[in-house]
Protein backbone atom coordinates (compact mmCIF):
# COMPACT_ATOMS: atom_id res chain seq x y z
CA UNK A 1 90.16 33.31 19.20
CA UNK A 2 89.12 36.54 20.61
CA UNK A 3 90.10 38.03 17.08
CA UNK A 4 87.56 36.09 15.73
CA UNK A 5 84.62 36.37 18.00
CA UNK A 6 85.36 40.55 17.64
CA UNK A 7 85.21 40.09 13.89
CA UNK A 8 82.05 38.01 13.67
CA UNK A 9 80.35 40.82 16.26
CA UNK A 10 81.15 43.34 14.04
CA UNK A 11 79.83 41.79 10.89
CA UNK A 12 76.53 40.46 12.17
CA UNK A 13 75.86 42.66 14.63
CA UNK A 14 72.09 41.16 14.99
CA UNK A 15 73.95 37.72 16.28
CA UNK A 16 74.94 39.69 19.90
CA UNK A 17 70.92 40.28 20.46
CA UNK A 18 69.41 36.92 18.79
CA UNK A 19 66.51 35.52 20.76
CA UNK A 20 65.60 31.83 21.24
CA UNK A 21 62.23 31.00 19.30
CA UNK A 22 59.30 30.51 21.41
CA UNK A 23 56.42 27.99 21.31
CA UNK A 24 52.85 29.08 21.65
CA UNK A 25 51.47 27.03 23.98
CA UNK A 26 48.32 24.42 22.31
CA UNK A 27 45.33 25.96 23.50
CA UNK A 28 43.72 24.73 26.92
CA UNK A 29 41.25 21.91 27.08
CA UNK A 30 37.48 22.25 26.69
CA UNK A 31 35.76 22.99 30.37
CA UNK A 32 34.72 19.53 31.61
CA UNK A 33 31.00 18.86 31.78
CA UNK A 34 30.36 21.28 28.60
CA UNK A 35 27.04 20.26 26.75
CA UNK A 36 27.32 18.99 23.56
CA UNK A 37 26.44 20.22 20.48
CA UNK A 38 23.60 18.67 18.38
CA UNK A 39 24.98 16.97 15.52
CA UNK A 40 25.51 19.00 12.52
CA UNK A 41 25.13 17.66 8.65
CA UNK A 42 28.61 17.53 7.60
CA UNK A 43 31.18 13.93 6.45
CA UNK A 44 30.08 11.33 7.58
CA UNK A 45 31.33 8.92 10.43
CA UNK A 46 32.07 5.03 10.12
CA UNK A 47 29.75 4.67 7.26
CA UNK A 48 26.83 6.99 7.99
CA UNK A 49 25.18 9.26 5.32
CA UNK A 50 26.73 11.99 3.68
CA UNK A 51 23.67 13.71 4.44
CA UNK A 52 21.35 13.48 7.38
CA UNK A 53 18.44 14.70 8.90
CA UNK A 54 18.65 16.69 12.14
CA UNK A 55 17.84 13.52 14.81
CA UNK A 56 14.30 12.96 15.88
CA UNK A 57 15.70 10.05 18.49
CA UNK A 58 18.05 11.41 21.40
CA UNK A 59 21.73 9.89 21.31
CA UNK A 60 23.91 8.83 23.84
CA UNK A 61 27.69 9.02 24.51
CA UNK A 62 30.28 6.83 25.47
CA UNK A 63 34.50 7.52 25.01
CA UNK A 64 35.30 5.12 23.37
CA UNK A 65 35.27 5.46 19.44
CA UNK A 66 33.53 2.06 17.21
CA UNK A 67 35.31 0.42 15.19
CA UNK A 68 35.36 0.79 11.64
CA UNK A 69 32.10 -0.18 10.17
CA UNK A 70 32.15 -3.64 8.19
CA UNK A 71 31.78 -4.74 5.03
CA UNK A 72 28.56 -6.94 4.54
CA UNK A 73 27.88 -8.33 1.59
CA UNK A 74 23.92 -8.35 1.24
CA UNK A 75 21.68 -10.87 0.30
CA UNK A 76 19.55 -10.65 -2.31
CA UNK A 77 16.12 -8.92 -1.88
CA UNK A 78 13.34 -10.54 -0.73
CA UNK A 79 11.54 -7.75 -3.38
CA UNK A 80 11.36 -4.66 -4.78
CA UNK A 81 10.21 -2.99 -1.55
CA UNK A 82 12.44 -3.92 0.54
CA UNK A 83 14.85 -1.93 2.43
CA UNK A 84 18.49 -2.87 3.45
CA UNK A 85 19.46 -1.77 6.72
CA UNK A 86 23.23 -1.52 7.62
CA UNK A 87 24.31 -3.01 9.70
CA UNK A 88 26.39 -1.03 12.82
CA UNK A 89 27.96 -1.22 15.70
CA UNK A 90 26.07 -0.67 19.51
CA UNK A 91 27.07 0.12 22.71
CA UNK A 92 26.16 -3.35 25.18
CA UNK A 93 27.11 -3.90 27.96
CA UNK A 94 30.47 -1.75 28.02
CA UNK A 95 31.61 -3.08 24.50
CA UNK A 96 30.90 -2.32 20.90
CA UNK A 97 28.85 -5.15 19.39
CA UNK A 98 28.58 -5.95 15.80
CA UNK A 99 24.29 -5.97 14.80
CA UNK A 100 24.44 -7.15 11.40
CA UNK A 101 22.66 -5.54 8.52
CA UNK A 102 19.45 -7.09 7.11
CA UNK A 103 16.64 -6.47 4.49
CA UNK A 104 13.28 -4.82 5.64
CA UNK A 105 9.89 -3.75 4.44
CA UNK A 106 8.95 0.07 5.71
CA UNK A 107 5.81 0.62 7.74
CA UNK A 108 3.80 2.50 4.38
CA UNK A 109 4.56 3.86 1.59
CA UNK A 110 6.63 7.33 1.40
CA UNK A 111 8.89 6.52 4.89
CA UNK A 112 12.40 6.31 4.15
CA UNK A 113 14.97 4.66 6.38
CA UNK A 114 17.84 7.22 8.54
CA UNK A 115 20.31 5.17 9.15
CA UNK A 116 22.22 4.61 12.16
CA UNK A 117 25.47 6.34 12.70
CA UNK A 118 27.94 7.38 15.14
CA UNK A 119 29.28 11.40 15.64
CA UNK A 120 32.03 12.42 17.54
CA UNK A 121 30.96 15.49 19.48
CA UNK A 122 33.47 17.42 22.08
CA UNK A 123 35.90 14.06 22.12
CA UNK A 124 33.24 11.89 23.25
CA UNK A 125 30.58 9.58 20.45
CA UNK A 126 27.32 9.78 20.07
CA UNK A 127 25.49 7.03 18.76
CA UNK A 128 22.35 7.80 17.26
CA UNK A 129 19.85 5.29 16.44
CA UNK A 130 17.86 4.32 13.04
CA UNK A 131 14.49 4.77 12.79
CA UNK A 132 12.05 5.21 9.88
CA UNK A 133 10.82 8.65 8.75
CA UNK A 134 7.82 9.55 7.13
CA UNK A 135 9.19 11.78 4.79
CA UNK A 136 6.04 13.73 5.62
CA UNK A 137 6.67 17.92 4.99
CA UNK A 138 3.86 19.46 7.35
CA UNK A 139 1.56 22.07 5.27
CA UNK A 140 -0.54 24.81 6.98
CA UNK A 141 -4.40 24.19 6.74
CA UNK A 142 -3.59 20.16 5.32
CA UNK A 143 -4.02 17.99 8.00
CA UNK A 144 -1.73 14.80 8.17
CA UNK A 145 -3.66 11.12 6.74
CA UNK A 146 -2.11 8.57 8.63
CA UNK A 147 -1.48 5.21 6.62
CA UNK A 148 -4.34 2.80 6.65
CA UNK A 149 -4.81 0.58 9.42
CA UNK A 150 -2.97 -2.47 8.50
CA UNK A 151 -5.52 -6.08 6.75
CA UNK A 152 -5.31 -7.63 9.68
CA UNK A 153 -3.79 -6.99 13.86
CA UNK A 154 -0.45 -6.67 14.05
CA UNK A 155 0.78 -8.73 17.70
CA UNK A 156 3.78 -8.56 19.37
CA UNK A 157 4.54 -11.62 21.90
CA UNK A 158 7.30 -9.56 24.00
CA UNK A 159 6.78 -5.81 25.61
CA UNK A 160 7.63 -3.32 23.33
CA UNK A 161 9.95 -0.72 24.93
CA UNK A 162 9.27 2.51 26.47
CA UNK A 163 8.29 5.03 23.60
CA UNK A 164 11.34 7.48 23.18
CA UNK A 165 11.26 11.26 23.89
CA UNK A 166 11.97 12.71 21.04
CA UNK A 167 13.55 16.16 19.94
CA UNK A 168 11.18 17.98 17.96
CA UNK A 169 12.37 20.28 15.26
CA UNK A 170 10.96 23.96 15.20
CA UNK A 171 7.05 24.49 15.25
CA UNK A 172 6.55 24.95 11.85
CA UNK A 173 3.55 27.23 11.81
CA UNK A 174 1.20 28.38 14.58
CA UNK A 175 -1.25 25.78 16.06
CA UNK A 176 1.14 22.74 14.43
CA UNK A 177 0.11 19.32 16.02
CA UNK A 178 3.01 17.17 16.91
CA UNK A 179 2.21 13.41 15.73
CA UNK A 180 4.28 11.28 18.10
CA UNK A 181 6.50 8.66 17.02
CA UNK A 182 5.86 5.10 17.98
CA UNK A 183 7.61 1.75 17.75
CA UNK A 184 7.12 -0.55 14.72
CA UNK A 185 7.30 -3.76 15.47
CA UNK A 186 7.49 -7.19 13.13
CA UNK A 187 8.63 -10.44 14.41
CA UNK A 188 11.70 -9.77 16.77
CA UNK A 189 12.69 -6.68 14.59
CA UNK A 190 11.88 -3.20 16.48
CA UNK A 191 12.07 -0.16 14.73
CA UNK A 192 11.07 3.70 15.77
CA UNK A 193 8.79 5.65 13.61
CA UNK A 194 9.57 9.01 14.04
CA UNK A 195 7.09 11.46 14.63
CA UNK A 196 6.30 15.23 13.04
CA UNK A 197 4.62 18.32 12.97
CA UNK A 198 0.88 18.35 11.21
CA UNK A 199 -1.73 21.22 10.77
CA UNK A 200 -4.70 20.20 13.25
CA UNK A 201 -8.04 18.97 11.77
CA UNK A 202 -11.01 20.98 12.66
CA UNK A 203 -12.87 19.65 15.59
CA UNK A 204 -10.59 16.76 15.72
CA UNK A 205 -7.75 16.07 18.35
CA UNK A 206 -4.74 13.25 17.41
CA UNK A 207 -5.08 10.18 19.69
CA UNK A 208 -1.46 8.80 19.66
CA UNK A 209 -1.32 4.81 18.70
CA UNK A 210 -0.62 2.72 21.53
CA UNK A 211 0.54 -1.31 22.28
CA UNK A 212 -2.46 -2.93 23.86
CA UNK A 213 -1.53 -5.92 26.46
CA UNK A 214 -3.94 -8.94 26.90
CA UNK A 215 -3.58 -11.99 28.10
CA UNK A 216 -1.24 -13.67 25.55
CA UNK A 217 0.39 -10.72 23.81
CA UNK A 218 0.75 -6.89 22.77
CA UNK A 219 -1.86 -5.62 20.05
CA UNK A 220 -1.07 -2.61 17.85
CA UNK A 221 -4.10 0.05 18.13
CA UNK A 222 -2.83 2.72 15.37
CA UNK A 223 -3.53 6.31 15.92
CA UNK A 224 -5.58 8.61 14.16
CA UNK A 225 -8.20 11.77 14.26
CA UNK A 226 -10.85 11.77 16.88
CA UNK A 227 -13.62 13.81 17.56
């Protein structure tokens, strides 16, 4: 036996000195409380858009991941203008809720509607709502023309919510107005407008649009230029 074990020394010499293999070690976790990242265009998540705008409404987290989105199977359109919106899940209430997906007509002509959609940023999601865009590209020295005030007062019979603080994108050009956003409200739907950057009007100063409360219900005074 000890024959052997001489022989085998001799011929593979290498086998006397052989080393086990050694693991590298996975990397360490992330730092807890690290900020997250703003969402970046890239494949989409349960659904979303292959392609989305940088978000004009803030998100919020939770750890637990949605489901998968569902399949709805959409009614036909009430016309030509209308918009589906898909449906998604939400965060209520410490459980992922189904709201389903509906048709709707935008605010004015030229908005658009960003859909909903979930990210997963750092290990935790991010749910970031819908909301209507204008699809308005600011232009120095052209001054933004709001839509025309609606035929007749719009109402609302409940309190609309608190308008959102919302994460402007860079000042496009020097002295840029920012046009707030503001909610858009038809029967129990409630949808965010989001706002944007517009080149000021000369001796003219934006006066946001605001919900009006009387004594039976909410009236919509739209903004616009005033001197």
């Amino acid at each position: 036996m000890l024959n052997r074990l001489f022989i085998a020394l001799s011929l593979f010499p290498s086998l006397a000195f052989a080393q086990p293999a050694v693991r590298e070690r996975p990397p360490p976790p992330p730092p807890p409380g690290r900020p997250l990242a703003r969402p970046q265009v890239g494949p989409p998540q349960h659904g979303a858009s292959a392609v989305v705008p940088a978000p004009i409404v803030p998100g919020f987290r939770v750890n637990i991941a949605p489901p998968a989105a569902r399949v709805e199977v959409r009614p036909m359109a009430p016309s030509q203008g209308h918009v589906w919106i898909d449906g998604h899940w939400r965060w209520r209430g410490n459980r992922h809720l189904w709201e389903a997906g509906y048709w709707e007509l935008p605010p004015s002509t030229g908005y658009h509607w960003v859909a909903a959609r979930w990210v997963n940023e750092g290990g935790a999601w991010m749910f970031y709502d819908g909301y209507w865009d204008p699809g308005y590209t600011p232009v120095a020295e052209t001054p933004y023309e709001p839509p025309p005030a609606p035929p007749e007062p719009v109402y609302a019979e409940e309190q609309p919510p608190q308008n959102i603080v919302e994460v402007r994108p860079v000042v496009p050009f020097a002295g840029a107005v920012w046009i707030p956003g503001y909610w858009h409200i038809r029967g129990h739907h409630q949808r965010w407008i989001g706002g944007h950057w517009s080149a000021p009007r000369e001796g003219h100063r934006w006066e946001e649009g605001r919900w009006e409360h009387d004594r039976r219900h909410y009236r919509w005074v739209p903004g616009g230029w005033r001197r």
